[in-house]
N, C-alpha and C. Protein backbone atom coordinates (compact mmCIF):
# COMPACT_ATOMS: atom_id res chain seq x y z
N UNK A 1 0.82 -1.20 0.00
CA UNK A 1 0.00 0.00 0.00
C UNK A 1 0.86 1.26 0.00
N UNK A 2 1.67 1.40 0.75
CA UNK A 2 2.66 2.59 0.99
C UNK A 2 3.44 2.35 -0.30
N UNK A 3 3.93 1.58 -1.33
CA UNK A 3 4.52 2.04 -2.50
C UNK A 3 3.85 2.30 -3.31
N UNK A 4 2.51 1.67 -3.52
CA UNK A 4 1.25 2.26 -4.55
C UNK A 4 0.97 3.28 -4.11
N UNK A 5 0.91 4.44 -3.15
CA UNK A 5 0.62 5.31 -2.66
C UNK A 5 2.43 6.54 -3.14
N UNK A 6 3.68 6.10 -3.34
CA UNK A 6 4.48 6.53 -3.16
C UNK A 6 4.63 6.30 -5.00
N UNK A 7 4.35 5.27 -5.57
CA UNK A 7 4.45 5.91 -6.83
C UNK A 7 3.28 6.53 -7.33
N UNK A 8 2.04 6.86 -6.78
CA UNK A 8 0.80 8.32 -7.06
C UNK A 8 1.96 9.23 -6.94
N UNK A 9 2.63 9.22 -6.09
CA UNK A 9 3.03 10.84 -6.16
C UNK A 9 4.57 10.73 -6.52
N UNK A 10 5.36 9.97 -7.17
CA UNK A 10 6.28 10.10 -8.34
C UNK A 10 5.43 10.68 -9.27
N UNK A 11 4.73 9.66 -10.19
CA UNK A 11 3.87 10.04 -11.32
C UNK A 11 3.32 11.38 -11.70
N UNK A 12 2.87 12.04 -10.28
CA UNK A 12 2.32 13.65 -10.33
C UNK A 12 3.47 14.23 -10.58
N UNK A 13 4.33 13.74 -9.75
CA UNK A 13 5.71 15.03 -9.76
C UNK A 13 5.87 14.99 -11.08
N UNK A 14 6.49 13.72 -12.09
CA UNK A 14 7.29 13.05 -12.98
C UNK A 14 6.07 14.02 -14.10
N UNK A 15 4.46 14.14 -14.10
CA UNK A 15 4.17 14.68 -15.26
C UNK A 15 4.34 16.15 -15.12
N UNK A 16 4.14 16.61 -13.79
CA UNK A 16 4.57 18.32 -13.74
C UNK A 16 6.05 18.16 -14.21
N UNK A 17 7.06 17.98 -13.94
CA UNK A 17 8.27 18.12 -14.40
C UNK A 17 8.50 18.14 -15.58
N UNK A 18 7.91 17.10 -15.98
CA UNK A 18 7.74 17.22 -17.71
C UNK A 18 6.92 18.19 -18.53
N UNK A 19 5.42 18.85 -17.81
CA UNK A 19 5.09 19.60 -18.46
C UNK A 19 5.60 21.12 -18.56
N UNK A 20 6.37 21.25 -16.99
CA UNK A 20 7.11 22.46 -17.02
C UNK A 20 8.54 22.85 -17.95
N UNK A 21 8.80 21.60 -18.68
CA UNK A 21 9.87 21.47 -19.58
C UNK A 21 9.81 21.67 -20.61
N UNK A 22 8.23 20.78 -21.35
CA UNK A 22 7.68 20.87 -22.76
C UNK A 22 7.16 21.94 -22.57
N UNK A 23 6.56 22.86 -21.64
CA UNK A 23 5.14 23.69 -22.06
C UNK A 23 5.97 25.69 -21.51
N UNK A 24 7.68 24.78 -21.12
CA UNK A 24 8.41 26.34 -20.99
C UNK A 24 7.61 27.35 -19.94
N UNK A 25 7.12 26.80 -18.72
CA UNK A 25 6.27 27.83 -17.66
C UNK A 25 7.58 28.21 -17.13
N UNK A 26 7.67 29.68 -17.47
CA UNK A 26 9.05 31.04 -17.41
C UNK A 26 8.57 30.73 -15.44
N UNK A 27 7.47 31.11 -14.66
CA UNK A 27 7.69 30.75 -13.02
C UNK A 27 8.32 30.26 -12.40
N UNK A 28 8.00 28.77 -13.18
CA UNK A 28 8.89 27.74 -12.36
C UNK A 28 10.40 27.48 -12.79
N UNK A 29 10.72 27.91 -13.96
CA UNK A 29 12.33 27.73 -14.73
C UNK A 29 12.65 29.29 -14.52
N UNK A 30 12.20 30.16 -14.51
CA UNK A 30 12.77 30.94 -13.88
C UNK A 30 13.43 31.74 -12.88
N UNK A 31 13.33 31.06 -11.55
CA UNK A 31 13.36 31.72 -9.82
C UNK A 31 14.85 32.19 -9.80
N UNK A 32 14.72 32.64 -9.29
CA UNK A 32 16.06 33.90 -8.78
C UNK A 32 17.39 32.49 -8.14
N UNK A 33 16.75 31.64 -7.37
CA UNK A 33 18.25 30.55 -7.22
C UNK A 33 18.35 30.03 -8.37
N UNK A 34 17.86 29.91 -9.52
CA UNK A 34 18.35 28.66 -10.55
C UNK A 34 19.19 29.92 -11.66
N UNK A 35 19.80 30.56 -11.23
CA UNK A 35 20.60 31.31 -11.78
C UNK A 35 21.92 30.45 -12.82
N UNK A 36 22.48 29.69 -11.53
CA UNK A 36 23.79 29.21 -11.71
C UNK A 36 23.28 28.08 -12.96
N UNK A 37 22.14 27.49 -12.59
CA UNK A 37 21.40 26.62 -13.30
C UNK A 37 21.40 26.59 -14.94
N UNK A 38 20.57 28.29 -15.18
CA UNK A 38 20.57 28.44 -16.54
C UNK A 38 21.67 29.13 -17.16
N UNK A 39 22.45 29.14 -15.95
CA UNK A 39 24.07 29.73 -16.92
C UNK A 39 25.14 28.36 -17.48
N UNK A 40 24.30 27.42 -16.75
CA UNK A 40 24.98 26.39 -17.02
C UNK A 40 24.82 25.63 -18.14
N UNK A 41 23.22 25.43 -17.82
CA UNK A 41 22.77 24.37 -19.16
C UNK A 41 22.87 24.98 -20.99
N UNK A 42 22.12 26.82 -19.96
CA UNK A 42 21.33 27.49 -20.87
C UNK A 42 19.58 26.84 -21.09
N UNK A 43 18.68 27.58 -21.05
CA UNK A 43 17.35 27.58 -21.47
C UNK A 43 16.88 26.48 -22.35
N UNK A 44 17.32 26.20 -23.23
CA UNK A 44 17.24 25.17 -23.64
C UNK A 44 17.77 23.72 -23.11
N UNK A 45 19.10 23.56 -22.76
CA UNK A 45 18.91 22.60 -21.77
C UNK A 45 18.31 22.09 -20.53
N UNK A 46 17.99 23.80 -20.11
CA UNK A 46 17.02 23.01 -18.51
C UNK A 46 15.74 23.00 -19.06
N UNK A 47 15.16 23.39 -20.13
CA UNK A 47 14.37 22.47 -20.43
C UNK A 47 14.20 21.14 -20.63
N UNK A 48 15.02 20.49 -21.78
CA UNK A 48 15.35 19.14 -21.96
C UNK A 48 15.78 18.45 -20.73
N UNK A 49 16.38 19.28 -19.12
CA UNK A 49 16.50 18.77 -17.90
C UNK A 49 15.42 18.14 -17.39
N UNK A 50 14.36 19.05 -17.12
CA UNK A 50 13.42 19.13 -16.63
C UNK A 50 12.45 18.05 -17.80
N UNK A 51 12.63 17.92 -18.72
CA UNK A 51 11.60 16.96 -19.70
C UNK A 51 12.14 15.36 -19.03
N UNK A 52 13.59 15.36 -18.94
CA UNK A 52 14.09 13.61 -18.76
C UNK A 52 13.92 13.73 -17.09
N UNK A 53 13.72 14.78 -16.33
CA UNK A 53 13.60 14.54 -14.89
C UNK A 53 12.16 13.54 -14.48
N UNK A 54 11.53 14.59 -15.53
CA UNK A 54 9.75 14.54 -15.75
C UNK A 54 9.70 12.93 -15.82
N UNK A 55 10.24 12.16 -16.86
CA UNK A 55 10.57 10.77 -17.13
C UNK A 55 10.79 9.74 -16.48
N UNK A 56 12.33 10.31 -15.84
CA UNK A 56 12.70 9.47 -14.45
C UNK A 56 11.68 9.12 -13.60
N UNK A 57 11.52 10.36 -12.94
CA UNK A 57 10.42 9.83 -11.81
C UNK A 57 8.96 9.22 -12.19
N UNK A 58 8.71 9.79 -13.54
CA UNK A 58 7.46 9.16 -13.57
C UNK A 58 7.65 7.64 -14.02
N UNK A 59 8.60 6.99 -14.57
CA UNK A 59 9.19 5.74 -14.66
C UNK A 59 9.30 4.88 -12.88
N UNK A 60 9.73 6.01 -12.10
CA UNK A 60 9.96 5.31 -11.06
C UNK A 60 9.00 5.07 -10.15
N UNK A 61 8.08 6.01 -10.32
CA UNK A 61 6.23 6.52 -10.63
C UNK A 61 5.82 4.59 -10.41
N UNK A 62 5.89 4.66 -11.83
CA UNK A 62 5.21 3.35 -12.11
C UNK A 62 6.13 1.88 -11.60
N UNK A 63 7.19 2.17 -11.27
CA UNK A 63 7.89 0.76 -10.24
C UNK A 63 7.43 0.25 -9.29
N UNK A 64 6.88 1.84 -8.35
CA UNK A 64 6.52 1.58 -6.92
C UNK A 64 5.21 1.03 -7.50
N UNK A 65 4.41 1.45 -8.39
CA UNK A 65 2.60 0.95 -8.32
C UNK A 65 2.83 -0.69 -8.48
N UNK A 66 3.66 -1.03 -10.03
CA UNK A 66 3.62 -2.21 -10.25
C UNK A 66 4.35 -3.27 -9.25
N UNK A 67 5.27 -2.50 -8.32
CA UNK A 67 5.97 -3.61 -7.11
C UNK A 67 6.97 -4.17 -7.84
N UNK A 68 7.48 -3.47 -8.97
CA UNK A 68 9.35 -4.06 -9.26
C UNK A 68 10.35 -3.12 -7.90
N UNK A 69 9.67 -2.00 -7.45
CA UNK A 69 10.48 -1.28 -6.18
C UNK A 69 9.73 -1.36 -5.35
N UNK A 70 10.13 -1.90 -3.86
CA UNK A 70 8.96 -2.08 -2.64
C UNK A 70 10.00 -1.29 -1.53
N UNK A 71 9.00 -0.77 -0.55
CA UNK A 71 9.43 -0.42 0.61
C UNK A 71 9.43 -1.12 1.15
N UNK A 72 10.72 -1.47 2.27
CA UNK A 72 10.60 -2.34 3.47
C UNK A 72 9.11 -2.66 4.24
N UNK A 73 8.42 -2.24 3.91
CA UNK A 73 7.20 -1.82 5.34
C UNK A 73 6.63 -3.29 4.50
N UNK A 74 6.12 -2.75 3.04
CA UNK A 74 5.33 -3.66 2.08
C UNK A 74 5.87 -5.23 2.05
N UNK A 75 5.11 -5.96 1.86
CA UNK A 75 5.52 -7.50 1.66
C UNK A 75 4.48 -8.01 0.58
């Protein structure tokens, strides 16, 4: 129960991350700390960051639901 419950909320994160990547929301890629960030990648890469972040977790999203990743608690 606690990893079906823990990949719901990979999955949410994993599609906001991704849509803040594809859909370029200047709020959230913009904040005053990710300075060092977009001097680094540049704008176009922390996009494409933020698109494969989006991925990861929502990949890891779906581990915890299907039970290839379990928490100790779960059996």
């Amino acid at each position: 129960m606690v990893s079906t419950i823990a990949g719901i909320i990979f999955v949410i994160f994993g599609v906001f991350a991704f849509a803040v990547g594809l859909l370029n929301w200047q709020t959230i890629l913009e904040p005053s700390r990710n300075y060092t960030f977009i001097n680094l990648l540049g704008p176009k890469g922390k996009r494409i960051f933020y698109c494969v972040l989006g991925v990861f977790l929502w990949a890891v999203g779906l581990a915890f639901i299907t039970g290839a990743i379990r928490f100790g608690t779960d059996r």
